[in-house]
Protein backbone atom coordinates (compact mmCIF):
# COMPACT_ATOMS: atom_id res chain seq x y z
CA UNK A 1 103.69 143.97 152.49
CA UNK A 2 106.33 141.86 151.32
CA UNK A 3 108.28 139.63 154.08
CA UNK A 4 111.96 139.24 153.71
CA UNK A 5 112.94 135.71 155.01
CA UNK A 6 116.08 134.00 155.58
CA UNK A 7 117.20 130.53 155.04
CA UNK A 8 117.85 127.82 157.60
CA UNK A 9 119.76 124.88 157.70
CA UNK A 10 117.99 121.77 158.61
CA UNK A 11 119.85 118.63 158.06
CA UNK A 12 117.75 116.14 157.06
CA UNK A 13 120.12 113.28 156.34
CA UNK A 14 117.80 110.63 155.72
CA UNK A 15 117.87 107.06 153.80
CA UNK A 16 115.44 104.86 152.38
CA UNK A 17 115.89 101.21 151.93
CA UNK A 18 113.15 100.44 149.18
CA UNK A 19 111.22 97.88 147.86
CA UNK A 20 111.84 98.20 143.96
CA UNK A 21 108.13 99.70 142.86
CA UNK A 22 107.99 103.41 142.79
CA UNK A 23 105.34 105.90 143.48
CA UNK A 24 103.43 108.83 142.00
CA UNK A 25 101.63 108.99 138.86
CA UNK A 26 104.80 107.64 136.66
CA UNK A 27 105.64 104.71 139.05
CA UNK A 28 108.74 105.63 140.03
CA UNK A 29 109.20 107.89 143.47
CA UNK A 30 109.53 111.18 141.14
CA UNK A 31 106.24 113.05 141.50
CA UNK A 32 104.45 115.58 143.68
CA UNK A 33 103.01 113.76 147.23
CA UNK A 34 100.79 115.00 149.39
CA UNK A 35 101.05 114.37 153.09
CA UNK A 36 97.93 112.91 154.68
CA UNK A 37 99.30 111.29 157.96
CA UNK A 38 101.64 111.08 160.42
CA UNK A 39 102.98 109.68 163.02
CA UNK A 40 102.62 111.83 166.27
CA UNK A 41 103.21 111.11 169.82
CA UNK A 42 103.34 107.51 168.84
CA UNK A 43 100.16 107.25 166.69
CA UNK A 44 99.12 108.19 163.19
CA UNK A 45 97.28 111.46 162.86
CA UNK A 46 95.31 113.11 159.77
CA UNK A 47 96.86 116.46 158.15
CA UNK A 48 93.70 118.70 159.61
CA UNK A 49 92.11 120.99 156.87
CA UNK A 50 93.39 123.95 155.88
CA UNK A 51 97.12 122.68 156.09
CA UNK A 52 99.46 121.50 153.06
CA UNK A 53 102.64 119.63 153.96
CA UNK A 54 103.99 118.14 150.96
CA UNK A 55 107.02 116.41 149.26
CA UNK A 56 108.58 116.56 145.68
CA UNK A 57 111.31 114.61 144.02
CA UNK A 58 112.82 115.91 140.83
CA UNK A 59 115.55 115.91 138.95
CA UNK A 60 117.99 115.35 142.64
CA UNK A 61 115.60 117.89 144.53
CA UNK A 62 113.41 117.58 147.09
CA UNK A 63 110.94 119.95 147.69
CA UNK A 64 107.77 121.28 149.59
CA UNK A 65 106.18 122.57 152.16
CA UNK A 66 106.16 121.53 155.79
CA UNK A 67 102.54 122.78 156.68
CA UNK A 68 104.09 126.13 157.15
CA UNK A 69 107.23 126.73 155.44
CA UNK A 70 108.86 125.76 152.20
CA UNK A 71 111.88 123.43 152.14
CA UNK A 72 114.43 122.14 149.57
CA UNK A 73 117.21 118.88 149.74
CA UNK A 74 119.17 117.96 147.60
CA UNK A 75 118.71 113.85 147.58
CA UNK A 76 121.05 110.72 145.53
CA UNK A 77 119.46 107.27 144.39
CA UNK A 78 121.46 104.37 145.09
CA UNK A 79 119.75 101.40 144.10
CA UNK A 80 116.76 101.03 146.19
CA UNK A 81 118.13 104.23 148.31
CA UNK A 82 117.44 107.73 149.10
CA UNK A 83 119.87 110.04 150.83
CA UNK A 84 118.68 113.67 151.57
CA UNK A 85 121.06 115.61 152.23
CA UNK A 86 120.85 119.19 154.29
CA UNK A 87 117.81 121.54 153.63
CA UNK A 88 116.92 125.05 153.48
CA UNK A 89 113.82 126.11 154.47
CA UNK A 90 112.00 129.82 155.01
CA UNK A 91 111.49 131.63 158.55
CA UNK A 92 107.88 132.34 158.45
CA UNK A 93 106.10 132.46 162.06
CA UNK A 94 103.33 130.04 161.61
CA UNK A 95 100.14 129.27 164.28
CA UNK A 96 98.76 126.25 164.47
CA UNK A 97 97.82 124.47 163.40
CA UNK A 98 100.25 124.73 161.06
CA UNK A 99 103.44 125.16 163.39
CA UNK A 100 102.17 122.17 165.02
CA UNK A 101 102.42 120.17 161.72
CA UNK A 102 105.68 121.72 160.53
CA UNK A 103 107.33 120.50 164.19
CA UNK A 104 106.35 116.83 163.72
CA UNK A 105 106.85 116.78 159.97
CA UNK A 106 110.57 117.79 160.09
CA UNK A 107 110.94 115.41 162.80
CA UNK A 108 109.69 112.28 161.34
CA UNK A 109 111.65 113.29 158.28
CA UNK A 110 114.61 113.12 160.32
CA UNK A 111 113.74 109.86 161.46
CA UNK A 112 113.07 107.76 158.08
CA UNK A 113 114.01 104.62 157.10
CA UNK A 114 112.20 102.54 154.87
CA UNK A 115 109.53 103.28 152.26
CA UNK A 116 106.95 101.63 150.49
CA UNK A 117 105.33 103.37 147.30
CA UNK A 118 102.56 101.61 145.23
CA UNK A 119 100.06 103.30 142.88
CA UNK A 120 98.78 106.26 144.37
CA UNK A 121 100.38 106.28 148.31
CA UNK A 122 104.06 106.44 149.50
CA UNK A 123 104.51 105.26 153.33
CA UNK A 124 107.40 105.87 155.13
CA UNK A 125 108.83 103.64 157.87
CA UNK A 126 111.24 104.32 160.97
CA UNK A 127 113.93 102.32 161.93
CA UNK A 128 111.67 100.19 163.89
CA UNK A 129 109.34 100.04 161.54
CA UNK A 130 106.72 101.97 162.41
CA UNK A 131 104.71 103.89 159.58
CA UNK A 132 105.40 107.21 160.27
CA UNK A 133 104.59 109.74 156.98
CA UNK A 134 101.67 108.74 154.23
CA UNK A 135 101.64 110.82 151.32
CA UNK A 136 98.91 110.61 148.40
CA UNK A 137 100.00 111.19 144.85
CA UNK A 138 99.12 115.08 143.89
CA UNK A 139 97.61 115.43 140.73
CA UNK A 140 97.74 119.19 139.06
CA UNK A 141 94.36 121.37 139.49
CA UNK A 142 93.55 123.99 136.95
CA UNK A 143 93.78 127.66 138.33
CA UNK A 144 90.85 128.84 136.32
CA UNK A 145 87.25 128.09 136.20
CA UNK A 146 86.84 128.04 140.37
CA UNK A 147 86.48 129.49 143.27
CA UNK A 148 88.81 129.38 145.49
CA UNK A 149 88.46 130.06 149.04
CA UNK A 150 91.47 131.63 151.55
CA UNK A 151 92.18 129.24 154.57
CA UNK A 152 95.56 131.22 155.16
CA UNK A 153 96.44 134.94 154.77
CA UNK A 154 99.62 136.29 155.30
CA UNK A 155 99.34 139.50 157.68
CA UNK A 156 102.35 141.48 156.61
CA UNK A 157 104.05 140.46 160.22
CA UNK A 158 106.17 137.59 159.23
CA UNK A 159 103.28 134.48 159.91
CA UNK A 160 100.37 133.26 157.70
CA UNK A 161 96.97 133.14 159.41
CA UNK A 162 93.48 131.47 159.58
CA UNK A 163 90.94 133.12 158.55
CA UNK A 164 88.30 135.21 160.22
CA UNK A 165 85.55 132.66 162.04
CA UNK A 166 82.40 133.32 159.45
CA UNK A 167 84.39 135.13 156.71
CA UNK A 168 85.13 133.93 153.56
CA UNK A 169 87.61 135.82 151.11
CA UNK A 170 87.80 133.75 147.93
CA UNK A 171 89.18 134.13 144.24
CA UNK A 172 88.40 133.52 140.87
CA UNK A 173 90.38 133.32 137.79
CA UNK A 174 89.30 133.11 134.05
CA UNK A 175 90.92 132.51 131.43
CA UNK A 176 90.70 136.05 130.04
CA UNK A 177 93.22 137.31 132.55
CA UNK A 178 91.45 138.65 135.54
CA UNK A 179 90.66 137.68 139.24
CA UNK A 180 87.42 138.89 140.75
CA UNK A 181 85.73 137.76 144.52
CA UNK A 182 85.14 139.08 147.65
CA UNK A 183 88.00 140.62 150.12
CA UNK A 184 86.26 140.16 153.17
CA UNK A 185 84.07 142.83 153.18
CA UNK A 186 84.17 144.26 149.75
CA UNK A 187 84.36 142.63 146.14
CA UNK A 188 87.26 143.18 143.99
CA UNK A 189 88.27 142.71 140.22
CA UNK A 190 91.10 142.85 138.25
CA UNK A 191 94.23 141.54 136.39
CA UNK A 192 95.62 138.46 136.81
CA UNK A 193 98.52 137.51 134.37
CA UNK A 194 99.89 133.65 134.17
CA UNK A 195 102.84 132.34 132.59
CA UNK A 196 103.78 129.16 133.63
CA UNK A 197 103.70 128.95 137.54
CA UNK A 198 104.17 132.64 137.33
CA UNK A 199 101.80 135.23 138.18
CA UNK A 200 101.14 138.71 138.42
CA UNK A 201 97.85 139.76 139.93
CA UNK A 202 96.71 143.72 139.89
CA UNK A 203 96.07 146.44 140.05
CA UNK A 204 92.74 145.44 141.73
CA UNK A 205 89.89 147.63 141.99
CA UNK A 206 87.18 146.92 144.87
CA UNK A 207 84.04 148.82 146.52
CA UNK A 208 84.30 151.03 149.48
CA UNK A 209 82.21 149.15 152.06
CA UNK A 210 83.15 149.24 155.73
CA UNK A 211 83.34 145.83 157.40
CA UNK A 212 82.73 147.76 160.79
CA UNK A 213 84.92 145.47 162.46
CA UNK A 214 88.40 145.42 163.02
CA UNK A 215 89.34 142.04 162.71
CA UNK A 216 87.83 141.91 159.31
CA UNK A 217 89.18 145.28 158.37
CA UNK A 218 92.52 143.93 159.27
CA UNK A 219 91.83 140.92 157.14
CA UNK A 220 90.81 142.65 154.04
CA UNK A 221 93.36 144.77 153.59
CA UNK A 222 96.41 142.03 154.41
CA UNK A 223 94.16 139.95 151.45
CA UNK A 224 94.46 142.68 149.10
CA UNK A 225 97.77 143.03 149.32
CA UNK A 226 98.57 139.29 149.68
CA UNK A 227 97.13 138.74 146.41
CA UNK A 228 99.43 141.71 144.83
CA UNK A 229 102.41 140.45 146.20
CA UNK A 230 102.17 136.91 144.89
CA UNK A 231 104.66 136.33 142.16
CA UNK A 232 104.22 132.62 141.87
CA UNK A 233 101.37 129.84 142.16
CA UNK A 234 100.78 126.38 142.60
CA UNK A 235 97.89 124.58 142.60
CA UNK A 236 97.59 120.59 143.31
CA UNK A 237 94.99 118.73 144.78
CA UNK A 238 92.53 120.92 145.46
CA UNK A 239 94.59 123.47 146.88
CA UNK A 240 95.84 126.24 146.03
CA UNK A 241 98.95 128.24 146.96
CA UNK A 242 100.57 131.91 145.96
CA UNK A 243 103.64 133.06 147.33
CA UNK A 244 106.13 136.14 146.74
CA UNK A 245 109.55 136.51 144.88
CA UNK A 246 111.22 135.24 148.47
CA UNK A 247 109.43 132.38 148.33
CA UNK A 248 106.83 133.33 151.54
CA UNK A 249 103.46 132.00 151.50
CA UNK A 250 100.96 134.78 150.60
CA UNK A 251 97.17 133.21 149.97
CA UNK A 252 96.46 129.40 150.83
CA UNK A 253 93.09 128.35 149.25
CA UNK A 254 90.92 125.43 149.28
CA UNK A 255 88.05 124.18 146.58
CA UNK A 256 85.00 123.38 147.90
């Protein structure tokens, strides 16, 4: 099922008094980052597994995902500073702990100051200060040759959710165009088309197995269609991410 999700506002005005080296892979702040910490209720606090909040700057955009939705600034360079300017981000109902990441990301966005970026790791400072946002530089992970395993399905009811406890849908891709793995219950197959950051995956065929359980019923077949309904990937770090035309997050997967 395909959601149909609005746009917020969310100003974000924010500015960055820098120290002159850059971050990312090319040195510079441009570049994909990967949120590892943050600060919450007054101390830092590890991104917990199974949740991608993230940050790209390119070409005057800012982009990414706040551990649940997707976002997008416009931002201006003045010297040593960054001004982002108001964002739009999708309405997806998110548990945690994903919700609970999205809250104190946009927050501490909304409270930075000063940055640091050197090699591999941006930091971002409050006015006081304090660290309050450390990214890692994101380097690009090929979409074939691995399996991938779902941490986050979206159930066709507006909100992307954890897995089943013990259940382990996963995915993968060759480079002959097709996507096989198991759906919960069941094994599937079938065609999965790339071009660019595009995709189109299905029709998929699968075996006829009942899970004799619900939940896992339930799962499968929001899986299945997830998959179909992805129009667009990205996969960085280790993770892996497929969402529709409106930009709503379908699959989340992990390597392991």
């Amino acid at each position: 099922m395909r959601l149909s999700l609005g746009l917020a506002g969310i100003s974000l005005m924010v500015v960055l008094a820098a120290c002159t080296s850059g971050g990312g892979t090319g040195g510079t702040l441009d570049g994909d980052w990967l949120l590892k910490s943050q600060r919450v209720d007054g101390s830092m606090t590890d991104i917990p597994a199974g949740v991608t909040a993230d940050a790209t700057f390119k070409d005057g955009t800012v982009s990414g995902s706040t551990g649940c939705n997707r976002y997008s600034a416009a931002y201006t360079v003045d010297g040593n500073a960054l001004k982002i300017g108001p964002a739009q981000t999708t309405l997806i109902g998110c548990q945690p702990p994903q919700s609970i990441v999205e809250t104190a990301y946009t927050a501490n966005l909304g409270n930075v100051s000063t940055y640091t970026a050197t090699g591999d790791t941006l930091t971002v400072y409050d006015s006081s200060g304090n660290a309050i946002l450390v990214y890692g530089a994101m380097e690009p992970v090929s979409l074939a040759g691995a399996t991938w395993h779902a941490i986050g399905i979206n159930n066709g009811k507006g909100g992307v959710v954890s897995v089943v406890a013990d259940s382990d849908p996963t995915a993968l891709f060759d480079a002959a165009g097709t996507v096989s793995g198991d759906a919960t219950c069941n094994t599937y197959n079938g065609a999965a088309v790339v071009d660019g950051t595009s995709i189109t995956i299905g029709p998929l065929a699968t075996t006829r197995m009942l899970c004799g359980d619900e939940a896992l019923d339930t799962q499968e077949a929001a899986y299945l269609t997830a998959l179909q309904s992805a129009t667009t990937f990205a996969a960085r770090d280790q993770k892996l991410e497929l969402r529709d035309g409106d930009g709503s997050l379908m699959v989340q997967f992990e390597q392991r």
